[in-house]
Protein backbone atom coordinates (compact mmCIF):
# COMPACT_ATOMS: atom_id res chain seq x y z
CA UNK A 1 0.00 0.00 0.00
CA UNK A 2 1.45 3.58 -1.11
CA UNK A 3 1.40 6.40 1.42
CA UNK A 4 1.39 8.32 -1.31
CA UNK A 5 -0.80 11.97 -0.85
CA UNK A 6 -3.79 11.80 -2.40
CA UNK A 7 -5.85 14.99 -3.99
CA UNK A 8 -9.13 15.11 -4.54
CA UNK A 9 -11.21 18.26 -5.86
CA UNK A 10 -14.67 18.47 -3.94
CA UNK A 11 -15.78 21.64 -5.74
CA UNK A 12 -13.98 24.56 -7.79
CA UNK A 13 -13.53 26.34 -5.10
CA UNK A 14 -12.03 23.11 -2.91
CA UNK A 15 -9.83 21.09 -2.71
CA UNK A 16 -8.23 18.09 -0.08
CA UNK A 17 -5.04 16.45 0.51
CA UNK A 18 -4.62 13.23 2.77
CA UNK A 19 -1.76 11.24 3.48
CA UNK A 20 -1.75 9.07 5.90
CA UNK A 21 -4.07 10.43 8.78
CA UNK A 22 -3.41 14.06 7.95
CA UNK A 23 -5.57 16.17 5.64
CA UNK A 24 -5.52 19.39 4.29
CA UNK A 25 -8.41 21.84 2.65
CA UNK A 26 -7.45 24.35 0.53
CA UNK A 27 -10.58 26.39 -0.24
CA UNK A 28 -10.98 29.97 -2.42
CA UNK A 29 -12.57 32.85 -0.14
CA UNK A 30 -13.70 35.95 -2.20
CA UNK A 31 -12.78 38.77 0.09
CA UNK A 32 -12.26 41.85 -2.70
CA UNK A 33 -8.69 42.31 -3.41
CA UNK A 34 -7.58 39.59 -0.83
CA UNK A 35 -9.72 36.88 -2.67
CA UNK A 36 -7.52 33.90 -2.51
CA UNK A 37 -6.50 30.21 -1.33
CA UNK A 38 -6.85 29.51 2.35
CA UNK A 39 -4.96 26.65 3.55
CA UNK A 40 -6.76 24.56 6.53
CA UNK A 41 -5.53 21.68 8.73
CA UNK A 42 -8.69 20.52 10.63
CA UNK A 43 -10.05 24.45 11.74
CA UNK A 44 -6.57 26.03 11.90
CA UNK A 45 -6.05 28.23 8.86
CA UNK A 46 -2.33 27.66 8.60
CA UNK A 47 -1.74 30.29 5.24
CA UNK A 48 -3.56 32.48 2.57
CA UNK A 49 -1.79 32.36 -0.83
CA UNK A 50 -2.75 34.55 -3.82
CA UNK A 51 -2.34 31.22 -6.29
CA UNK A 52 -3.30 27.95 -6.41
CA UNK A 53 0.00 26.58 -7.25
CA UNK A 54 1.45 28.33 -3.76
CA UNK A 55 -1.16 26.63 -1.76
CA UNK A 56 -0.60 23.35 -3.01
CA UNK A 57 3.12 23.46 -1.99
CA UNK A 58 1.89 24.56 1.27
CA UNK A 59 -0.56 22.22 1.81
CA UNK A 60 1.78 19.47 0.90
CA UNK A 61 4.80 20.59 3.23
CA UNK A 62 1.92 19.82 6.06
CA UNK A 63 1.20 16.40 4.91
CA UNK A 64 4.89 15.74 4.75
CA UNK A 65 5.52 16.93 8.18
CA UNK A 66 7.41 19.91 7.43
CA UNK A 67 6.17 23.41 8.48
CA UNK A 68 5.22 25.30 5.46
């Protein structure tokens, strides 16, 4: 069995990230200017990032263990 992360895309505004028995939302808020990513472990919001690419890098350093 791989312990591989696995995405998954629950609407296009969300998205999730598991490995193991950690997961990670990353959802789009709309806030004006600010509208961008949010990056969530459980209810912690752990970063905001103006791209999606940025909070996919940050969402994996989490599953990985590492602080983003």
């Amino acid at each position: 069995m791989s312990n591989a992360p696995t995405w998954t895309k629950e609407t296009p505004y969300s998205y999730a990230v598991e490995q193991g028995r950690c997961r990670v939302e990353l959802q789009y808020e709309e806030d004006g200017l600010r509208s961008g990513w949010a990056v969530y472990a459980g209810e912690n919001l752990i970063r905001r990032c103006a791209e999606l690419i940025q909070a996919r890098v940050v969402a994996m350093a989490v599953v990985a263990g590492r602080e983003p």
